[in-house]
N, C-alpha and C. Protein backbone atom coordinates (compact mmCIF):
# COMPACT_ATOMS: atom_id res chain seq x y z
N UNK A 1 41.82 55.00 -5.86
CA UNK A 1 40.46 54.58 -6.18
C UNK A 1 40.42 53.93 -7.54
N UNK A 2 39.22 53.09 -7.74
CA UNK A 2 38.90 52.47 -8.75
C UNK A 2 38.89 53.71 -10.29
N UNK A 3 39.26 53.78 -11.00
CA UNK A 3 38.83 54.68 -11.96
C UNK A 3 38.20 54.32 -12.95
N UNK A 4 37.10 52.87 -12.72
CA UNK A 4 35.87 52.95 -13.50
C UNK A 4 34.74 53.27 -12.37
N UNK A 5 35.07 53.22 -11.26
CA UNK A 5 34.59 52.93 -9.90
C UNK A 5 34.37 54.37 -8.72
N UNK A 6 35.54 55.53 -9.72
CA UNK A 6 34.62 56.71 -9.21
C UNK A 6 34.25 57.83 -10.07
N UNK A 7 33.97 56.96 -11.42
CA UNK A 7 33.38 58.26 -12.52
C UNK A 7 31.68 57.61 -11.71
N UNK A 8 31.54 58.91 -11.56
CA UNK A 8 29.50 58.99 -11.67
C UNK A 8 29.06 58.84 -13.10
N UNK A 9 27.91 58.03 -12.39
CA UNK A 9 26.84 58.04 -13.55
C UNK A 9 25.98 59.07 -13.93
N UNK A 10 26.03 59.55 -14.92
CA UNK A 10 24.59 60.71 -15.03
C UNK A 10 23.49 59.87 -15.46
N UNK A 11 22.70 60.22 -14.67
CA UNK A 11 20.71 60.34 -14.97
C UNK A 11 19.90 60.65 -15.56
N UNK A 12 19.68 60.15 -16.94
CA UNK A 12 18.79 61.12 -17.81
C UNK A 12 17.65 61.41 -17.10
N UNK A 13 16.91 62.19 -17.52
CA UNK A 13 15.27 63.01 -17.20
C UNK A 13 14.18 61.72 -16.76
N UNK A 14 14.56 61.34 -17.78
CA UNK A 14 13.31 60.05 -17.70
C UNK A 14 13.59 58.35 -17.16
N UNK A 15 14.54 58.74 -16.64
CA UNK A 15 15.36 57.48 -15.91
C UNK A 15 14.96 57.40 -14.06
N UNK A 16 14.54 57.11 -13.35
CA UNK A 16 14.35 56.88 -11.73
C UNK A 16 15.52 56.04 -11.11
N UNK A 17 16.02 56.00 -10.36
CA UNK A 17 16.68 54.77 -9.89
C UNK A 17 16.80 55.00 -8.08
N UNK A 18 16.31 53.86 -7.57
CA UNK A 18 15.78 53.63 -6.27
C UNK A 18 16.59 53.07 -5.66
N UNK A 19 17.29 53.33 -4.71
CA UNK A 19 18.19 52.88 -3.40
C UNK A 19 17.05 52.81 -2.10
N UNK A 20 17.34 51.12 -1.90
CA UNK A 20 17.17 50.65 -0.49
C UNK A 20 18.34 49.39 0.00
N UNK A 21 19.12 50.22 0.94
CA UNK A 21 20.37 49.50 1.33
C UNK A 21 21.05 49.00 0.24
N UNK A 22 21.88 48.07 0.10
CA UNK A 22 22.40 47.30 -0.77
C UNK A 22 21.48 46.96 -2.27
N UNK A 23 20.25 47.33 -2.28
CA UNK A 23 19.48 46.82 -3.67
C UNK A 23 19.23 48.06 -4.25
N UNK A 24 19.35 47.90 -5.94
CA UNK A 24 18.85 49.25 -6.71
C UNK A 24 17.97 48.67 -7.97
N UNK A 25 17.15 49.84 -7.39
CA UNK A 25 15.76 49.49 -8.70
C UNK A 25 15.64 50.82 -9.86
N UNK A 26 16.30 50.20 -11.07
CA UNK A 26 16.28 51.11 -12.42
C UNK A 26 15.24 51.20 -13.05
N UNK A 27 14.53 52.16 -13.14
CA UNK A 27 13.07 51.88 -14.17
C UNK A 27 13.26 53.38 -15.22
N UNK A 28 12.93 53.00 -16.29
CA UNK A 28 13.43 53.85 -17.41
C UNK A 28 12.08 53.41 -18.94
N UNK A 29 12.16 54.34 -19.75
CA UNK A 29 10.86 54.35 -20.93
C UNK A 29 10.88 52.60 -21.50
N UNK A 30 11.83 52.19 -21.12
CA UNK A 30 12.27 50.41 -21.94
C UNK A 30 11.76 49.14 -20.94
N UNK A 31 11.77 49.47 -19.31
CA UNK A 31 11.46 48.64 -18.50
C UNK A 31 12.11 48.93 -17.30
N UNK A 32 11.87 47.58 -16.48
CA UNK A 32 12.84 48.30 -15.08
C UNK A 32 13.53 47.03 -14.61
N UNK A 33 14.48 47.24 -14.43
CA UNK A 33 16.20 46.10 -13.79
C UNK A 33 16.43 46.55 -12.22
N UNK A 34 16.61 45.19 -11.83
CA UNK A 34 16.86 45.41 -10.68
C UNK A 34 18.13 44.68 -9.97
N UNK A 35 19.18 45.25 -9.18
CA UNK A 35 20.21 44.20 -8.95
C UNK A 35 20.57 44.73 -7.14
N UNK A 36 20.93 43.52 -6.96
CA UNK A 36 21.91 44.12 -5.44
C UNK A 36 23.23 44.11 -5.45
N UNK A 37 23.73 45.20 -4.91
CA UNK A 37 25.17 45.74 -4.99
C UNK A 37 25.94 44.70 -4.17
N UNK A 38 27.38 44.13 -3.75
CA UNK A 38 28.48 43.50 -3.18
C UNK A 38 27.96 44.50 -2.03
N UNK A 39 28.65 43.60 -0.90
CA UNK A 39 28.91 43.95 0.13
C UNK A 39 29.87 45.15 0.18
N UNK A 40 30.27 45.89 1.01
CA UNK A 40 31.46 47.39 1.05
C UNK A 40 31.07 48.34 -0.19
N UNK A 41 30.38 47.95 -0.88
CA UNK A 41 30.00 49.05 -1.94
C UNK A 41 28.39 49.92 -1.70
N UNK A 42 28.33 51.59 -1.83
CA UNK A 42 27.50 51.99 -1.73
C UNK A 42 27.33 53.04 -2.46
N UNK A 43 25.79 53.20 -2.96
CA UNK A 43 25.99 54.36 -3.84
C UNK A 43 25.03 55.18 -3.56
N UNK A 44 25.51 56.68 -3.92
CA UNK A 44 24.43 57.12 -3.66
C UNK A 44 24.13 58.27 -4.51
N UNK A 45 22.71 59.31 -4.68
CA UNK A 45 22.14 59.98 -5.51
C UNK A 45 22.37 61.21 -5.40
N UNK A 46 23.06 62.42 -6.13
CA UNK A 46 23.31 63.34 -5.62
C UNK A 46 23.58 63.96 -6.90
N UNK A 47 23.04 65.45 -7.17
CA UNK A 47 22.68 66.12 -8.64
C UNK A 47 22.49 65.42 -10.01
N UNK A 48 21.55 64.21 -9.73
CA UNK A 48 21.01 63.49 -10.72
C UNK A 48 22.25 62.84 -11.05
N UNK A 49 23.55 62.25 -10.12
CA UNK A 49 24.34 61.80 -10.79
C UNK A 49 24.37 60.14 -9.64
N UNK A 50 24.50 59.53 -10.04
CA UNK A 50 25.14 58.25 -9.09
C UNK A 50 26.48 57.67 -8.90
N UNK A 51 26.71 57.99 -7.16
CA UNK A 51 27.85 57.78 -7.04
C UNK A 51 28.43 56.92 -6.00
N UNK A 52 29.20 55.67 -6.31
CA UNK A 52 29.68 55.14 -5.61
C UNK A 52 31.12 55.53 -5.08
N UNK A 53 30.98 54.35 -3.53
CA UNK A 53 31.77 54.67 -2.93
C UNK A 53 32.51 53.09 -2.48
N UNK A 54 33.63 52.89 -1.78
CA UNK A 54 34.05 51.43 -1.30
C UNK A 54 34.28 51.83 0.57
N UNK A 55 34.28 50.68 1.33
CA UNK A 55 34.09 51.07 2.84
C UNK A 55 35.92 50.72 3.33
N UNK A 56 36.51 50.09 2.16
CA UNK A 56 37.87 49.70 2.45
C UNK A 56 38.90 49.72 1.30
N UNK A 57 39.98 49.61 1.41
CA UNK A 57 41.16 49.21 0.05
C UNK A 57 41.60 48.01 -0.05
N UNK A 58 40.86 47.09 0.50
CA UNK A 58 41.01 45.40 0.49
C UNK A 58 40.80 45.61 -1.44
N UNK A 59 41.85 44.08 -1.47
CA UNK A 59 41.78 43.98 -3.19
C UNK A 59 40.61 43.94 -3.56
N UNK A 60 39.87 42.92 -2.63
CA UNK A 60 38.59 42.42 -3.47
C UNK A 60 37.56 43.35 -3.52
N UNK A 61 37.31 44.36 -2.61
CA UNK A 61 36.62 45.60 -2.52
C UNK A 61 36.84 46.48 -3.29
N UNK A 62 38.10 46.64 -4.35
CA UNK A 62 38.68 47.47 -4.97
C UNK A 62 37.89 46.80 -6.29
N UNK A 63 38.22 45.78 -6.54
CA UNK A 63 37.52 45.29 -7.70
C UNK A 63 36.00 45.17 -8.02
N UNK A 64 35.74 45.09 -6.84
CA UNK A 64 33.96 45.12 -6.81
C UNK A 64 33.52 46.43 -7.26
N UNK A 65 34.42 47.56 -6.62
CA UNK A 65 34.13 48.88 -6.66
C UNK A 65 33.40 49.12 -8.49
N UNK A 66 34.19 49.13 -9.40
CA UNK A 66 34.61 49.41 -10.59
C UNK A 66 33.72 48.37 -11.03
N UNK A 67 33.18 47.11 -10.86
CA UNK A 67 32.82 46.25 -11.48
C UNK A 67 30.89 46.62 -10.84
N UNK A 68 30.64 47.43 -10.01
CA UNK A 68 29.28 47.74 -9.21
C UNK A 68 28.62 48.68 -10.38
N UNK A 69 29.94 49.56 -10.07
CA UNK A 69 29.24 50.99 -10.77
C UNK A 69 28.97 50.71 -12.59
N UNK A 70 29.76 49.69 -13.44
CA UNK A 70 29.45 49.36 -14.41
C UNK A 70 27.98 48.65 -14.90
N UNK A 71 28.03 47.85 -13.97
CA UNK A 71 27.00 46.82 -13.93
C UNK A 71 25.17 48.16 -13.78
N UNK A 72 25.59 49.33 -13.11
CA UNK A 72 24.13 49.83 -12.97
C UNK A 72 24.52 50.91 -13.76
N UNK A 73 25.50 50.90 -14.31
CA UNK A 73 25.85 52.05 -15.54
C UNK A 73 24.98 51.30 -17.09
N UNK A 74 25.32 49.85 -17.16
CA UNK A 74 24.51 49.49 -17.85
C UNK A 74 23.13 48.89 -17.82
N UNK A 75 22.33 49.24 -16.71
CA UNK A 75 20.96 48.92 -16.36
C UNK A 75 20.32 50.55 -16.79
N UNK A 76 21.08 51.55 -16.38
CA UNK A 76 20.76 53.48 -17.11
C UNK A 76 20.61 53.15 -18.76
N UNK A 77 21.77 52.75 -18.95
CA UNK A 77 21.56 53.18 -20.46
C UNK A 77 20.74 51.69 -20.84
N UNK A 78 20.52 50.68 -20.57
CA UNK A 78 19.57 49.81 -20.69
C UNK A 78 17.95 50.50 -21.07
N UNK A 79 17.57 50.76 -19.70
CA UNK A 79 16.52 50.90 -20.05
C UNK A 79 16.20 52.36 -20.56
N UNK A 80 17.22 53.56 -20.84
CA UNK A 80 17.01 54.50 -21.14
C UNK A 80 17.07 54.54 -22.52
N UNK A 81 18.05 53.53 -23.60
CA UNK A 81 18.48 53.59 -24.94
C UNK A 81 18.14 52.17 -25.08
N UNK A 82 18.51 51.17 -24.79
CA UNK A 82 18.45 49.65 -25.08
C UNK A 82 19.91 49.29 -25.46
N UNK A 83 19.61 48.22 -26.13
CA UNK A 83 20.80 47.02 -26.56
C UNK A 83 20.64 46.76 -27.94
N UNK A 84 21.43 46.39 -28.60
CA UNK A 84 21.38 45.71 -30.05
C UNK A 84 21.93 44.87 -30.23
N UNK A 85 22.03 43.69 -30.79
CA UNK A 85 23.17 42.45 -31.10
C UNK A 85 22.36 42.22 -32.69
N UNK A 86 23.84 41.69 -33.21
CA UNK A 86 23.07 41.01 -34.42
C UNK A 86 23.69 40.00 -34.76
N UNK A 87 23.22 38.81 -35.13
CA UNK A 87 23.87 37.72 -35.51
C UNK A 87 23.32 37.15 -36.87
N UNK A 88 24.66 36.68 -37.38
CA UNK A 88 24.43 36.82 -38.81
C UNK A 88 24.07 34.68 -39.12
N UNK A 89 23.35 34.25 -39.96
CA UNK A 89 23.03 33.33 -40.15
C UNK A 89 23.62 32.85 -41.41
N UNK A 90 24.82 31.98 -41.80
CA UNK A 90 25.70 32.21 -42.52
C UNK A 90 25.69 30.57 -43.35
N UNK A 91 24.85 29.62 -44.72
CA UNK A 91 25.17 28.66 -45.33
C UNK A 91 24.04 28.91 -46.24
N UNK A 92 24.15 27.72 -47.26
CA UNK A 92 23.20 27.25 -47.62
C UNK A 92 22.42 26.70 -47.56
N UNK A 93 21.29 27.35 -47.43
CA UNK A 93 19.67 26.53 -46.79
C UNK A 93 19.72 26.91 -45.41
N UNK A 94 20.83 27.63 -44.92
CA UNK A 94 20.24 27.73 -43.35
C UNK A 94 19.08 29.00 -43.84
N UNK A 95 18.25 29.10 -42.37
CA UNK A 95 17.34 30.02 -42.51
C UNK A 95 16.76 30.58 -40.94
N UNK A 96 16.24 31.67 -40.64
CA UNK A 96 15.83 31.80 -39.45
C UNK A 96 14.61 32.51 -39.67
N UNK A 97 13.46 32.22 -38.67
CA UNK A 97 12.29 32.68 -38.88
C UNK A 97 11.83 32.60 -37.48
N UNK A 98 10.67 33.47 -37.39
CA UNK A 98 9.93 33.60 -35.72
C UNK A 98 8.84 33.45 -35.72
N UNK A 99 8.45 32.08 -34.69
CA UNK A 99 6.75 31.82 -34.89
C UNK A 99 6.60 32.39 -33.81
N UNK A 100 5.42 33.36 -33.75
CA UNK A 100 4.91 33.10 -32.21
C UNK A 100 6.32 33.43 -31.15
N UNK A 101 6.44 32.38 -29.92
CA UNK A 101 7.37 33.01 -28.97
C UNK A 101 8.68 32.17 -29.47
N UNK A 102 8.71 31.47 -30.31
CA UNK A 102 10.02 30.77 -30.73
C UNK A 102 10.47 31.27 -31.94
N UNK A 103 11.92 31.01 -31.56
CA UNK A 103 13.05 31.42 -32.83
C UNK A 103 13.35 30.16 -33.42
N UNK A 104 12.94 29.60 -34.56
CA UNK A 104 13.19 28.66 -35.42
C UNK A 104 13.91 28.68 -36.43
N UNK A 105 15.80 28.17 -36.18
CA UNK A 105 16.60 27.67 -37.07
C UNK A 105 17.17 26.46 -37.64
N UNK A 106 16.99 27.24 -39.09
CA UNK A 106 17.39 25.74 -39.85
C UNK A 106 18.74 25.75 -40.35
N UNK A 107 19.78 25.00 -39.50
CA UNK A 107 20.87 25.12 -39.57
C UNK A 107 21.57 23.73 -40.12
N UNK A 108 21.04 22.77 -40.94
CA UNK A 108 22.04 21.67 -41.74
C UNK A 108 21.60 20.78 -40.48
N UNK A 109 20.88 20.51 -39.86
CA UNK A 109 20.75 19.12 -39.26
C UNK A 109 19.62 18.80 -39.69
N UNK A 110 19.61 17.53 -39.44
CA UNK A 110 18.03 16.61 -39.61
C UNK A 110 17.14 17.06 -38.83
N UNK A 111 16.87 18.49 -38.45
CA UNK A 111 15.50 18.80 -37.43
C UNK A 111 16.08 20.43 -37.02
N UNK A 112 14.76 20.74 -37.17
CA UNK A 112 14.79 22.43 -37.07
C UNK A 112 15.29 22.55 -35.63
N UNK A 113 15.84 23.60 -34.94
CA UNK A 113 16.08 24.16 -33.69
C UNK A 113 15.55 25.17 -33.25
N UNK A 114 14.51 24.55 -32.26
CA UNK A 114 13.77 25.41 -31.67
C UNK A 114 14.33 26.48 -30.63
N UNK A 115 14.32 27.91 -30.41
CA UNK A 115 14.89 28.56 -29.27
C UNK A 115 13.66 29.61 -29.05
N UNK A 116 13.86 29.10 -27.55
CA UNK A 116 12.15 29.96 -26.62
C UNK A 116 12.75 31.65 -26.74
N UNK A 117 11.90 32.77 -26.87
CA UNK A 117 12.83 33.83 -27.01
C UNK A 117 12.32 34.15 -25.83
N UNK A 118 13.26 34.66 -24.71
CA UNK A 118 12.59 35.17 -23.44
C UNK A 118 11.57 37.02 -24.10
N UNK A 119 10.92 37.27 -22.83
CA UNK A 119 9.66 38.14 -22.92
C UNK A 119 10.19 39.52 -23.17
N UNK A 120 11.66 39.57 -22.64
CA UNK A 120 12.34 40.98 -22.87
C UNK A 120 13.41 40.95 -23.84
N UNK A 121 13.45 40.07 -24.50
CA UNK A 121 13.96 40.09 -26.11
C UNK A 121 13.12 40.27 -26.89
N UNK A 122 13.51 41.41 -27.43
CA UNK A 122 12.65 41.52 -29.41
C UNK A 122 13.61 41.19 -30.45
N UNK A 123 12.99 40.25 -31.32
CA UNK A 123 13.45 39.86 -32.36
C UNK A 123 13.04 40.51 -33.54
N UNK A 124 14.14 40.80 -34.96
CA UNK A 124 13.28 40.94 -36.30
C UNK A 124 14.72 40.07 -36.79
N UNK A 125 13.63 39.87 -38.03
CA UNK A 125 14.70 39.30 -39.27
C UNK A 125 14.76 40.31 -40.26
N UNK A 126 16.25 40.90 -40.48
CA UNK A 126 16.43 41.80 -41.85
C UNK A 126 16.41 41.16 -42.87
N UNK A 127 16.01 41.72 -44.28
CA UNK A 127 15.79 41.69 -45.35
C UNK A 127 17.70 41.50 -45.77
N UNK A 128 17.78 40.48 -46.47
CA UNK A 128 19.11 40.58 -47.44
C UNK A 128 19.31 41.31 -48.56
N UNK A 129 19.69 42.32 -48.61
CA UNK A 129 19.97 42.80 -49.71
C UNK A 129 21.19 42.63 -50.52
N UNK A 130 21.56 43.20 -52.06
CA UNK A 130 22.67 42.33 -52.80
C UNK A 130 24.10 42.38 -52.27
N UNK A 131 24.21 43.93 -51.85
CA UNK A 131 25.36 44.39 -51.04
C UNK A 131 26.06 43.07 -49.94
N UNK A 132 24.99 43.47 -49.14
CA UNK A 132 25.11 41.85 -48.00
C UNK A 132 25.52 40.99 -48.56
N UNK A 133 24.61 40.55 -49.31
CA UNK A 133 24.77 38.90 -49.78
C UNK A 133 26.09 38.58 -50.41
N UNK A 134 26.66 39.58 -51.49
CA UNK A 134 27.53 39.41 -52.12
C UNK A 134 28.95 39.92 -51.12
N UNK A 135 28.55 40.48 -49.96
CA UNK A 135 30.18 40.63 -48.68
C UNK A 135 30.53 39.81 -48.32
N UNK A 136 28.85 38.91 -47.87
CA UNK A 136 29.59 37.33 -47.13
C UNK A 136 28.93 36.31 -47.97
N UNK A 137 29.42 35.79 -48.40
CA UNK A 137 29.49 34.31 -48.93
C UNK A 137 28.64 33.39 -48.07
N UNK A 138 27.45 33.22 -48.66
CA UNK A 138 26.53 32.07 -48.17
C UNK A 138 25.62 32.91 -47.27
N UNK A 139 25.92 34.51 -46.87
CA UNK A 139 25.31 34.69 -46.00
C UNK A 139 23.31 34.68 -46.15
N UNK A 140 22.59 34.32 -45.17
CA UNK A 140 20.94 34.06 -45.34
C UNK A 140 20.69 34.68 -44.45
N UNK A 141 20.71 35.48 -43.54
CA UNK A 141 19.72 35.94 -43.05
C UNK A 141 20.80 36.90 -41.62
N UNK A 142 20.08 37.91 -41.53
CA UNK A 142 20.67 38.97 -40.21
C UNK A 142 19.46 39.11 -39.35
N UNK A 143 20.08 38.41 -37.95
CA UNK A 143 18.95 38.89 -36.63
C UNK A 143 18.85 39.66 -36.06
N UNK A 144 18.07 40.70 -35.70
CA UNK A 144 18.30 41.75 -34.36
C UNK A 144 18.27 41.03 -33.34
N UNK A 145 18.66 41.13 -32.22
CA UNK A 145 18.12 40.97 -31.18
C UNK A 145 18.51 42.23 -30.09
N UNK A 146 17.02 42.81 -29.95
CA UNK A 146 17.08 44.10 -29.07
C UNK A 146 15.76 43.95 -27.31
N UNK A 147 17.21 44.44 -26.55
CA UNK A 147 16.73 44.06 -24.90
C UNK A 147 17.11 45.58 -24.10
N UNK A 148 16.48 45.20 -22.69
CA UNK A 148 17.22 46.73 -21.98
C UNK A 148 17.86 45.61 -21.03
N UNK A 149 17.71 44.51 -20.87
CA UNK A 149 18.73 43.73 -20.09
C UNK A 149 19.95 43.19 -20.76
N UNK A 150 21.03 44.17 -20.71
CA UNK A 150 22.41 43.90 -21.74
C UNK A 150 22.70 42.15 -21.26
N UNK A 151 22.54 42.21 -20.26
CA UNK A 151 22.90 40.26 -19.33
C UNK A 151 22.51 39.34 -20.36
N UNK A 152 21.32 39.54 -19.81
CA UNK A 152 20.21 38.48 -20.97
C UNK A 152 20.16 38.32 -22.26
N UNK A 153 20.67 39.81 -22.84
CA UNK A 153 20.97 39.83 -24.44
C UNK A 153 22.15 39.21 -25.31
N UNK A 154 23.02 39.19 -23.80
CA UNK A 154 24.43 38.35 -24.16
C UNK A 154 24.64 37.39 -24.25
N UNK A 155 23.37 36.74 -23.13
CA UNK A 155 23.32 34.65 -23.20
C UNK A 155 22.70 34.85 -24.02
N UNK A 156 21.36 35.60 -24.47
CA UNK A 156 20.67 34.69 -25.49
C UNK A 156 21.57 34.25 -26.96
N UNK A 157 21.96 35.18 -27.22
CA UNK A 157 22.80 35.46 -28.33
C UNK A 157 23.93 34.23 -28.48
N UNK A 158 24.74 34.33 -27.07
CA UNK A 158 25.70 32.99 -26.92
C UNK A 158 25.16 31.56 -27.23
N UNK A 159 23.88 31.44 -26.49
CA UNK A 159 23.16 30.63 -26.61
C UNK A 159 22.45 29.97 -28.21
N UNK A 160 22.60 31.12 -28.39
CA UNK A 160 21.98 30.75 -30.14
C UNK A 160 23.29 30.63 -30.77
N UNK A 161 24.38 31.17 -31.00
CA UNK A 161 25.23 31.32 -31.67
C UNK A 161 26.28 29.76 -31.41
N UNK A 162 25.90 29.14 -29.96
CA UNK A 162 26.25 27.93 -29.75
C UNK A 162 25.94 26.88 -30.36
N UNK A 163 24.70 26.98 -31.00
CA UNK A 163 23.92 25.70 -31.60
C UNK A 163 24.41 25.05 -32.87
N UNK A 164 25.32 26.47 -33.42
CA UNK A 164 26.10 26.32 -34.91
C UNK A 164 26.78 27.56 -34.74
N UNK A 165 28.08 27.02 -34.29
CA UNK A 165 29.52 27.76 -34.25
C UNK A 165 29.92 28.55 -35.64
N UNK A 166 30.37 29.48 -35.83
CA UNK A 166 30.88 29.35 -37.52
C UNK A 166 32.62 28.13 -37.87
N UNK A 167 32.09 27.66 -38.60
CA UNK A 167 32.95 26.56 -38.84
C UNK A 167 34.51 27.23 -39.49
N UNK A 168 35.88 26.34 -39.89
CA UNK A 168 36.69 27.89 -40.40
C UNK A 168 37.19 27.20 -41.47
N UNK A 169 36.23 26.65 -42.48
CA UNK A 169 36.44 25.98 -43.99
C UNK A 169 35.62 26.94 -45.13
N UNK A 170 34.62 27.36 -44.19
CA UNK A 170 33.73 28.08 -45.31
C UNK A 170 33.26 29.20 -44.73
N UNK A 171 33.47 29.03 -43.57
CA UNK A 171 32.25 30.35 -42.84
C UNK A 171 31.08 29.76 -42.08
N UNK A 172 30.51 28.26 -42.30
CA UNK A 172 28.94 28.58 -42.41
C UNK A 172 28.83 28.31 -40.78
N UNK A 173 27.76 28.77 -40.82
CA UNK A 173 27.04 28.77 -39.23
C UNK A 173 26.46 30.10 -38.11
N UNK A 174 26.25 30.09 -37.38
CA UNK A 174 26.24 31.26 -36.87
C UNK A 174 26.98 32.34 -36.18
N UNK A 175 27.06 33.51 -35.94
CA UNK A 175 28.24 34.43 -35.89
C UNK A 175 27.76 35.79 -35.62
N UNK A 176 28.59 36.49 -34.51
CA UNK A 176 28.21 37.89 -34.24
C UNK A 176 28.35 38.86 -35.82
N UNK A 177 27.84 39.83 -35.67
CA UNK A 177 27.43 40.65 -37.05
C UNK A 177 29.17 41.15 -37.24
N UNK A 178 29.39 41.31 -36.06
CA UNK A 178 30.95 42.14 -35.80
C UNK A 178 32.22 41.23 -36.00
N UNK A 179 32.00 40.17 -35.95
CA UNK A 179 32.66 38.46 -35.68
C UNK A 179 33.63 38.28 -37.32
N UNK A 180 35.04 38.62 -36.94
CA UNK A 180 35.79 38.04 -38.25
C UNK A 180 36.05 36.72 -37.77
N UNK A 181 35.68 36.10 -38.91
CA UNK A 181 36.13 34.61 -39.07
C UNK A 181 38.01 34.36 -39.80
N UNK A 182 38.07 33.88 -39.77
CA UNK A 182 39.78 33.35 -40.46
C UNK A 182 39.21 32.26 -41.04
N UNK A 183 39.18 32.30 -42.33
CA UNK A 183 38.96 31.05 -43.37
C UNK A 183 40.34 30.28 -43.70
N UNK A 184 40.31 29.42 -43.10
CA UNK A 184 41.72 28.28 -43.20
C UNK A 184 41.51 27.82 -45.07
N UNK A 185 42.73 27.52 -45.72
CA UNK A 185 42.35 26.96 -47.45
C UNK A 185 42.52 25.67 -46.70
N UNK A 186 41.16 24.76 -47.72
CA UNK A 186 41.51 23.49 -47.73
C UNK A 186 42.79 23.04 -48.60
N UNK A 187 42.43 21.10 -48.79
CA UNK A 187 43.02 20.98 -49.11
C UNK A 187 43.78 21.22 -50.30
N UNK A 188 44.86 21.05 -50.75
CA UNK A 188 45.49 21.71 -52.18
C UNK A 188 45.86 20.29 -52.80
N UNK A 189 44.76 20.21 -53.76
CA UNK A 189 45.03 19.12 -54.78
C UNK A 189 46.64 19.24 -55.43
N UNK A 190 47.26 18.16 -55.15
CA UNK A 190 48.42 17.67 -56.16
C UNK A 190 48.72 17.11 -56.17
N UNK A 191 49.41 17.13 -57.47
CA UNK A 191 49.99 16.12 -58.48
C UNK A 191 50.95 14.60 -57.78
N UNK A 192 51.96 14.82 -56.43
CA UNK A 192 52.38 14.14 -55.85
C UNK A 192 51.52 12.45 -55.21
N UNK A 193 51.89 11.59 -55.84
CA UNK A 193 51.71 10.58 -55.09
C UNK A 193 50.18 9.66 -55.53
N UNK A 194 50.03 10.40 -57.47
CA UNK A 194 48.48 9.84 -58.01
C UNK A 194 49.30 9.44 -58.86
């Protein structure tokens, strides 16, 4: 057997989760996710724990197995605890701020970049303090971004973090909070050939 694929899930108190055939509906204090399981995979509810099963040992059934039970392992702790990401906003003069339903960064081009924040993302902007400022070099600004849909929290994030890569001369641009960069040295002025 799969051995991400036959640990059960436990159920907190305040967590529901609804089986009809192949579809499961998670609703928890954060919101409610809903997904349908692969074909040969089934799970089912038994001392508040959830447990899947596979109908064969075909490869691809084997892999689904392990890859089912993850996927609604993180829709539990989704909406039971949430998500966190943080991405760090890393130059001079960049800046990030939130009007309304848009995330507006100013990242070194000729025109701000607008990003729509979907309805189950919450955003804040942390405060820089000296500690921060003085770890990373150039750094301006740290985002939360907190969801109970881990999926959605991962594009958005990709999605933003795409718009301005961190570059590997200085650092600047955008970057997971967790994200080591490798700073390449430029060039080395010398004496040869002036």
């Amino acid at each position: 057997m799969s051995r991400v694929g036959k640990e059960p899930i436990v159920i907190p108190e305040n967590v529901s989760v609804a089986i009809k055939g192949q579809h499961v509906k998670v609703t928890g204090p954060l919101g409610t996710l809903e997904r349908t399981l692969n074909d040969g995979i089934t799970i089912k509810i038994k001392d508040n724990q959830a447990i899947f099963t596979r109908k064969d040992d075909e490869k691809q059934t084997r892999s689904l197995h392990g890859l089912n039970r993850s996927l609604v392992a993180n829709m539990v702790e989704g909406v039971h605890n949430g998500y966190l990401k943080k991405l760090m906003i890393v130059g001079t003069g960049y800046k990030a701020e939130v009007k309304g339903k848009w995330l507006v960064l100013t990242l070194g081009f000729s025109h701000d970049v607008y990003f729509e924040i979907p309805k189950e993302v919450k955003i804040e902007i942390e405060k820089i303090g000296r500690a921060e400022a003085s770890s990373i070099s150039g750094l301006q600004a740290i985002v939360d971004f907190r969801s109970h849909d881990k999926e959605m929290l991962g594009a958005v994030c990709a999605a933003i973090r795409d718009v301005k890569p961190p570059e590997c001369y200085k650092g600047k641009g955008v970057r997971y909070a967790d994200e080591h960069i490798r700073i390449k040295p430029g060039k080395v002025a010398g004496g040869a050939g002036v």
